[in-house]
C-alpha atoms as a PDB file:
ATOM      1  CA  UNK A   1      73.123  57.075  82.222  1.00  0.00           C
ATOM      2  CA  UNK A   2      74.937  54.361  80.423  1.00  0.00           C
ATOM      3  CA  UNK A   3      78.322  55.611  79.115  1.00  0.00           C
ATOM      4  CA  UNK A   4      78.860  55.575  75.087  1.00  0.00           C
ATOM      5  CA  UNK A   5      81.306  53.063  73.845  1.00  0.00           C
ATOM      6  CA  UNK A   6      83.174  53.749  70.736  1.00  0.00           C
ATOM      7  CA  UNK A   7      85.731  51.854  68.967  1.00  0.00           C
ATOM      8  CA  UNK A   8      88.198  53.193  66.866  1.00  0.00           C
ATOM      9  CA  UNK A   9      87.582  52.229  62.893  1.00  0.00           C
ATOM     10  CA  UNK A  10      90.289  51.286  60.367  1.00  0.00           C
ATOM     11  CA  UNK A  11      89.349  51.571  56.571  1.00  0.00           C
ATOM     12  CA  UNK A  12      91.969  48.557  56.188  1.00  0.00           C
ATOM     13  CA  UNK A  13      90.020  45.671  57.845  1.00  0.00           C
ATOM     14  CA  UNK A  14      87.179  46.898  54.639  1.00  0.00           C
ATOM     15  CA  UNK A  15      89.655  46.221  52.321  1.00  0.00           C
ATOM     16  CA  UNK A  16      89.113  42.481  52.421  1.00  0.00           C
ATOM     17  CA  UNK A  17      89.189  41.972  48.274  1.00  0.00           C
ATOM     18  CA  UNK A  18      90.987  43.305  45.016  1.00  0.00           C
ATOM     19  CA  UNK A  19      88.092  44.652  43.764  1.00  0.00           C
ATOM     20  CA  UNK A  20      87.503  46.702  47.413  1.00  0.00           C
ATOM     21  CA  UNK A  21      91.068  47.870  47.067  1.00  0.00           C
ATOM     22  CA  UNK A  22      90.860  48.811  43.812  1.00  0.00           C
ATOM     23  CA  UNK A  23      88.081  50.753  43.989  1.00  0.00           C
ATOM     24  CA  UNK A  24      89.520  52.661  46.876  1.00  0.00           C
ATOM     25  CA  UNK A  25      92.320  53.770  45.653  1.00  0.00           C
ATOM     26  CA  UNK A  26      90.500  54.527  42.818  1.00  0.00           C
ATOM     27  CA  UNK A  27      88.365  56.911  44.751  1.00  0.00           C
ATOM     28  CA  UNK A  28      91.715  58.373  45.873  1.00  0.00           C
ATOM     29  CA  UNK A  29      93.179  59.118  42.023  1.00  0.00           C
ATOM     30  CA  UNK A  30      89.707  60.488  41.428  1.00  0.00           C
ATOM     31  CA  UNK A  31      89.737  63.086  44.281  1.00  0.00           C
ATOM     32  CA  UNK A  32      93.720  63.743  43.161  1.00  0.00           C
ATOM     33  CA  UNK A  33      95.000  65.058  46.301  1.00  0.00           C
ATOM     34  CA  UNK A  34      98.475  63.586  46.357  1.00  0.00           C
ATOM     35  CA  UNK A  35      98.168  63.566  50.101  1.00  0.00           C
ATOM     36  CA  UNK A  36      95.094  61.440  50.279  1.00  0.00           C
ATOM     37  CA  UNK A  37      96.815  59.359  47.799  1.00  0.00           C
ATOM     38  CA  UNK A  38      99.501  58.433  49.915  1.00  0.00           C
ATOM     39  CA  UNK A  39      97.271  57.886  52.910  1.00  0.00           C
ATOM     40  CA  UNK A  40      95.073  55.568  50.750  1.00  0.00           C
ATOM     41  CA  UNK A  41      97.971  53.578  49.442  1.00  0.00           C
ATOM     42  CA  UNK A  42      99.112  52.999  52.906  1.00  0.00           C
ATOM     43  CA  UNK A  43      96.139  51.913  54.244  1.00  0.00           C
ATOM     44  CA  UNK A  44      95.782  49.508  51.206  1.00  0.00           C
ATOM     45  CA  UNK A  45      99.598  47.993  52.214  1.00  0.00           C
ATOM     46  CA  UNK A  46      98.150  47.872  55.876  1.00  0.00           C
ATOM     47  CA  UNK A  47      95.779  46.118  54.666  1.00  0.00           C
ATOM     48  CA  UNK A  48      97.053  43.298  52.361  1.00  0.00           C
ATOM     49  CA  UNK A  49     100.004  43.408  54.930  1.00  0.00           C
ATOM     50  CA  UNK A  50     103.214  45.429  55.355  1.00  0.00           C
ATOM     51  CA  UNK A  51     105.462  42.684  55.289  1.00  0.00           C
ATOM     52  CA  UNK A  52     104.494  40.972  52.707  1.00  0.00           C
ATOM     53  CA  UNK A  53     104.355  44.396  50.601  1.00  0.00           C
ATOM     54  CA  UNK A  54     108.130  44.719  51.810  1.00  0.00           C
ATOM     55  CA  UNK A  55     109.202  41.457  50.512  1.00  0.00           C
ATOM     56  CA  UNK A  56     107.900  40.962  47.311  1.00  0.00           C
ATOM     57  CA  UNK A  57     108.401  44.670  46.249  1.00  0.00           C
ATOM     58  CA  UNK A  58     111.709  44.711  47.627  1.00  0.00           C
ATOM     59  CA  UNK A  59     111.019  47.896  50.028  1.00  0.00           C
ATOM     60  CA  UNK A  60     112.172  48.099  53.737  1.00  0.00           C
ATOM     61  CA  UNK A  61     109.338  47.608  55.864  1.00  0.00           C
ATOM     62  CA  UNK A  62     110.775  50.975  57.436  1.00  0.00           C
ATOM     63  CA  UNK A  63     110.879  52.629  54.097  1.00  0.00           C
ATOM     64  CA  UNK A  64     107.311  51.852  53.622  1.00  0.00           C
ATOM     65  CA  UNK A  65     105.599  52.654  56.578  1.00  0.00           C
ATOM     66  CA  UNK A  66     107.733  56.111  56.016  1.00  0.00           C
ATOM     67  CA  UNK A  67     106.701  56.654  52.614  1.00  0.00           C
ATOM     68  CA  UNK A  68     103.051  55.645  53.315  1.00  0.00           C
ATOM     69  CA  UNK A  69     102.475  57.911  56.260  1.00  0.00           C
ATOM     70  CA  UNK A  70     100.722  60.633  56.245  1.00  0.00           C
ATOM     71  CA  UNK A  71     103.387  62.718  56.627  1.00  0.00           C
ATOM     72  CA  UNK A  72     105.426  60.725  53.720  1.00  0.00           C
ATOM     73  CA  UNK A  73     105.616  61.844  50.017  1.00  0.00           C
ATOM     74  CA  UNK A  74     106.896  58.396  48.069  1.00  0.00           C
ATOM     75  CA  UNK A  75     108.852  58.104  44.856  1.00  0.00           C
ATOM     76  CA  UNK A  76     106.740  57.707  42.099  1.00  0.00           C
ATOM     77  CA  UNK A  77     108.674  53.755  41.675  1.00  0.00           C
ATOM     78  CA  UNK A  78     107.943  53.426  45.229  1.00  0.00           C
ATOM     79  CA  UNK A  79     104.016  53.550  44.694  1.00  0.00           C
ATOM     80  CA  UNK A  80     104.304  51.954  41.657  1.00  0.00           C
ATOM     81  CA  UNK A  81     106.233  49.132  42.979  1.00  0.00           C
ATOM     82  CA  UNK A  82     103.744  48.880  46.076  1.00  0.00           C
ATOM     83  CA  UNK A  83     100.901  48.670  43.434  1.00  0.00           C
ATOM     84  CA  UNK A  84     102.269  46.508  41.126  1.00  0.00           C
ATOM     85  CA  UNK A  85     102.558  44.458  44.949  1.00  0.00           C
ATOM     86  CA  UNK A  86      98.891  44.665  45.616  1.00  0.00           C
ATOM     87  CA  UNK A  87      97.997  43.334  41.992  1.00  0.00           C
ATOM     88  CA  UNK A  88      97.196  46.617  40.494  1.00  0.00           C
ATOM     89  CA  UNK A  89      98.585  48.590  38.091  1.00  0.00           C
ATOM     90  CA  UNK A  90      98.310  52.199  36.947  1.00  0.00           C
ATOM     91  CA  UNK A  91      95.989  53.313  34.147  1.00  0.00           C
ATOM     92  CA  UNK A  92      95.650  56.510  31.962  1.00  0.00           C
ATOM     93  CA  UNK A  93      91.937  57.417  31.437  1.00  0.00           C
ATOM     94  CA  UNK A  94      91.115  60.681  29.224  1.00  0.00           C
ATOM     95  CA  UNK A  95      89.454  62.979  31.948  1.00  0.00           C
ATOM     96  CA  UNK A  96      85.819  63.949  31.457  1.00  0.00           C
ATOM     97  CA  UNK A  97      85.359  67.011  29.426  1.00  0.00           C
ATOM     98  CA  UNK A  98      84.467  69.944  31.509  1.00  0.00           C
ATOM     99  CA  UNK A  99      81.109  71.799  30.943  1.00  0.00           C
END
């Protein structure tokens, strides 16, 4: 019997356009579980890459890769400033109206 070979999968290496990333964080606003938001948001810096994040938002690569875990909990300017990074920006929708 042959053995089964798995490899480990990384939502990041998905994530290969704005539109992609956009649409997964946006996926992680929609669910609004602040932990999933944080996870998503870090795997979107992962993606575009963590240095570069660091340097043009002006964030400690430390700081981020805290903040972004999935134990972290960020300061509101943190994620805005690693959005505003990844060339998004935060937008206020009315929510559906319930049934």
């Amino acid at each position: 019997m042959m053995a089964l070979k798995t490899t480990r999968w990384d939502a990041a290496e998905m994530l290969t356009t704005p539109e992609r990333v956009a649409a997964y964080l946006e996926e992680a606003f929609n669910d609004g579980d602040p932990t999933l938001i944080t996870h998503a948001l870090g795997v979107a810096a992962r993606a575009k890459g963590m240095a570069g994040i660091s340097r043009k938002s002006g964030i400690s690569r430390q700081t981020l890769y805290r903040a972004l875990s999935d134990e972290g909990n960020p300061e509101f300017a943190t994620v805005l400033k690693v959005l505003e990074t990844l060339g998004l920006k935060l937008k206020a929708v009315p929510a559906a109206e319930q049934a």
